[in-house]
N, C-alpha and C. Protein backbone atom coordinates (compact mmCIF):
# COMPACT_ATOMS: atom_id res chain seq x y z
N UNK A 1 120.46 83.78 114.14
CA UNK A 1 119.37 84.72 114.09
C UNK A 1 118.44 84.46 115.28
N UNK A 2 118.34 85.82 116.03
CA UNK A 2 117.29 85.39 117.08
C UNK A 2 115.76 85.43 116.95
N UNK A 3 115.11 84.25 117.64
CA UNK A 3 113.83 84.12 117.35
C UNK A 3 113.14 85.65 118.13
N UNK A 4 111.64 86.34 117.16
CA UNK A 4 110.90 86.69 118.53
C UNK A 4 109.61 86.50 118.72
N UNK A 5 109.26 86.47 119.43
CA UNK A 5 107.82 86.56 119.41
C UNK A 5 106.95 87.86 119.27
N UNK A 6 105.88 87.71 118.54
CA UNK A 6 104.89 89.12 118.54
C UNK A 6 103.13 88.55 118.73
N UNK A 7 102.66 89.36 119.48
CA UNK A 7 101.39 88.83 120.01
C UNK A 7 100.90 90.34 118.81
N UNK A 8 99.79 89.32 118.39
CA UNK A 8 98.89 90.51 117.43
C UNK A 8 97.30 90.24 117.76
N UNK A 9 96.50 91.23 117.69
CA UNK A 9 94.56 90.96 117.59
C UNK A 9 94.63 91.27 116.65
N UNK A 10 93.61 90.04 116.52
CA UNK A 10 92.79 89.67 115.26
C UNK A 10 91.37 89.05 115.53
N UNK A 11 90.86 89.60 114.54
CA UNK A 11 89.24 89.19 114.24
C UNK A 11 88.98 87.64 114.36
N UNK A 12 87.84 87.38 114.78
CA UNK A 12 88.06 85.45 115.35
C UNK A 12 87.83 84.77 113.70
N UNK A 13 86.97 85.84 112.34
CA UNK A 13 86.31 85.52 111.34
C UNK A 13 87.96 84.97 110.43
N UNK A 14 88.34 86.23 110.77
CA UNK A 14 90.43 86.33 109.92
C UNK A 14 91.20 84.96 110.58
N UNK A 15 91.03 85.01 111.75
CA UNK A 15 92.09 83.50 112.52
C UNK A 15 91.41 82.06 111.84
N UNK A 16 90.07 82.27 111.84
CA UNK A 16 89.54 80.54 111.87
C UNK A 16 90.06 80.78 109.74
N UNK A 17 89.80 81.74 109.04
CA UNK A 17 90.13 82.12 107.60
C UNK A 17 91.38 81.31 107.57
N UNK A 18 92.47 82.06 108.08
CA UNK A 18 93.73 81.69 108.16
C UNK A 18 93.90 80.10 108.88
N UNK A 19 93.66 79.94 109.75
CA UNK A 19 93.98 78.60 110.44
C UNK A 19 93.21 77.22 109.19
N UNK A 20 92.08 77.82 108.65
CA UNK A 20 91.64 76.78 107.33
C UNK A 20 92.82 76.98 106.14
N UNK A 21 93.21 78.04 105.87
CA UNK A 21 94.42 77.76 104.33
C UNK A 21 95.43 77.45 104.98
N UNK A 22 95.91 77.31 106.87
CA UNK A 22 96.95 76.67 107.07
C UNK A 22 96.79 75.13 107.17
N UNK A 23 95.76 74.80 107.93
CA UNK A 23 95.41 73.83 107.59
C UNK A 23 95.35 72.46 106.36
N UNK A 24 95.00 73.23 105.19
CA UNK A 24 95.00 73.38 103.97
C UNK A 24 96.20 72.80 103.18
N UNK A 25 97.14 73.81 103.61
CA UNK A 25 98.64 73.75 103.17
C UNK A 25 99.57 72.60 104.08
N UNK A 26 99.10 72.21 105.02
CA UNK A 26 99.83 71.87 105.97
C UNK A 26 100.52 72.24 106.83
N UNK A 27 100.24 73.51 107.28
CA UNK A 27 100.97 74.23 108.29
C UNK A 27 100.49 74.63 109.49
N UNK A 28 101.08 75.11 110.37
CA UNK A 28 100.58 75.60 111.84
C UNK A 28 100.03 77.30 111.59
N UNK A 29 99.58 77.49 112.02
CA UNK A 29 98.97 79.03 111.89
C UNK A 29 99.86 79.94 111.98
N UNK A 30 101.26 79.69 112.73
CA UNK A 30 101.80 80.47 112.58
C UNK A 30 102.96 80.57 111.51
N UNK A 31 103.28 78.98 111.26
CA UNK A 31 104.02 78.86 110.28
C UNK A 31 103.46 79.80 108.66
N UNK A 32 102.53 79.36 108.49
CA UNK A 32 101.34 80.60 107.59
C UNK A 32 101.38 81.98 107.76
N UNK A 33 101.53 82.29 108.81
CA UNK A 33 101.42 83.71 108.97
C UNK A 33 103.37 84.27 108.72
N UNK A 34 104.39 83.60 108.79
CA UNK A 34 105.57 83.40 108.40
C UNK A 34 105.89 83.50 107.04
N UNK A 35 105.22 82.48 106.59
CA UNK A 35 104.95 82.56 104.65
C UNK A 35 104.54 84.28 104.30
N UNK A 36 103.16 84.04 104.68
CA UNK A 36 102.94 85.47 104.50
C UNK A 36 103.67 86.66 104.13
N UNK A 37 104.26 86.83 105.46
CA UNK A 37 105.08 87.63 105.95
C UNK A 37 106.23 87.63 105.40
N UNK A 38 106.92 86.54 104.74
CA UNK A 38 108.19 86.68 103.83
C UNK A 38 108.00 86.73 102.59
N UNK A 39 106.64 86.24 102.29
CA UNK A 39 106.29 87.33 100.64
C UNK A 39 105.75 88.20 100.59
N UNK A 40 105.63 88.70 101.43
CA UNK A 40 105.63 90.46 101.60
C UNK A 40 106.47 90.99 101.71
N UNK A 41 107.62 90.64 102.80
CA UNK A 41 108.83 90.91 102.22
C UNK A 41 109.78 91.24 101.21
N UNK A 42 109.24 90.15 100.40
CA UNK A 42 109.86 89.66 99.15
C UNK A 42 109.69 90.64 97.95
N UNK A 43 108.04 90.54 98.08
CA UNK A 43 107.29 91.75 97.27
C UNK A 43 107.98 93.29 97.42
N UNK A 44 108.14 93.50 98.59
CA UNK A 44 108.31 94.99 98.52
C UNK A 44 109.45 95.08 98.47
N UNK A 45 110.77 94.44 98.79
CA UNK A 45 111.95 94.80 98.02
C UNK A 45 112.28 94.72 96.99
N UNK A 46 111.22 94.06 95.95
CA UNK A 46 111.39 94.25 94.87
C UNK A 46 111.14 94.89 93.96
N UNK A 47 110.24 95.29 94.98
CA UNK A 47 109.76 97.55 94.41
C UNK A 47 109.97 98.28 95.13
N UNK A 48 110.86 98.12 95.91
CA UNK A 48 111.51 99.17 96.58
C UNK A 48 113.07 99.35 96.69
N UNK A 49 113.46 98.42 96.91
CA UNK A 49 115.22 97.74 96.80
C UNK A 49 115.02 97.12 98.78
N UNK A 50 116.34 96.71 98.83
CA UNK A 50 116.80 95.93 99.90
C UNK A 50 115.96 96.81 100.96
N UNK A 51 115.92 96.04 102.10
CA UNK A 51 115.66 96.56 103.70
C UNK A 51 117.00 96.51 104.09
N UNK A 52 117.49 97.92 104.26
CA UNK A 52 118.89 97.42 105.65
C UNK A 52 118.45 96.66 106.73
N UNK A 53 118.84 95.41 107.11
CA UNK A 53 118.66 94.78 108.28
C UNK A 53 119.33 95.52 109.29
N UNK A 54 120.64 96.25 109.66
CA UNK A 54 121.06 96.84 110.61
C UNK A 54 120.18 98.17 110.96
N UNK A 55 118.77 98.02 110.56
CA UNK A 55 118.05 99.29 111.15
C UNK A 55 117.42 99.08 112.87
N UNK A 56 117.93 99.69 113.35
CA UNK A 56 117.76 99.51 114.76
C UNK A 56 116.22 99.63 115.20
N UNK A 57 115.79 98.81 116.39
CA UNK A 57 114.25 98.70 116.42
C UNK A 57 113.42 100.27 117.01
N UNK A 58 114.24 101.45 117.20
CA UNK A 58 113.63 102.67 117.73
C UNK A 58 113.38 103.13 116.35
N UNK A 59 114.00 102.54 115.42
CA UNK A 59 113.54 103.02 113.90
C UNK A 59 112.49 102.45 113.42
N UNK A 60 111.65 101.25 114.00
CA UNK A 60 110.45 100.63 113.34
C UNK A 60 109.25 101.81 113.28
N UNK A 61 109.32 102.70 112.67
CA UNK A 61 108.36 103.43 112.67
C UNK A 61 107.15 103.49 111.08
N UNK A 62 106.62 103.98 111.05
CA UNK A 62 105.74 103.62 109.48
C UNK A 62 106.46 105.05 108.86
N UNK A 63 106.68 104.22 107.78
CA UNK A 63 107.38 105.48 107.23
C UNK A 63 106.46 106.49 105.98
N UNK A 64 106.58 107.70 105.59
CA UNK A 64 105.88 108.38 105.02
C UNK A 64 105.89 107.68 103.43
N UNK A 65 104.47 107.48 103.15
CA UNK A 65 104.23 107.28 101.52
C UNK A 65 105.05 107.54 100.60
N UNK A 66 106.00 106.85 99.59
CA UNK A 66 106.22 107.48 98.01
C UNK A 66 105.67 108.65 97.53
């Protein structure tokens, strides 16, 4: 699986937030923001069903509401 990187802005109030519960937990800020991000994952396929992973990245688009 290939790694990628994504550069995001964020509020300095949200980073130092986050960098304290990574801290916290024992993690790197980004490792935290990883967690996150895979129980959100987690969450929404489980009210939604699977993500095809073979969706190609010209398809990352927001998709229309339920």
């Amino acid at each position: 699986m290939a790694i990628k990187s994504v550069s995001i802005r964020i509020e300095e109030e949200m980073l130092n937030k986050i960098a304290y519960i990574a801290d916290y937990e024992g993690r790197s800020v980004n490792s935290q923001v990883l967690v996150l991000i895979r129980e959100h994952i987690k969450a929404f396929e489980e009210n939604n069903g699977a993500i095809d992973a073979g969706i190609p990245p010209a398809a990352n688009v927001k998709p229309t509401r339920r």
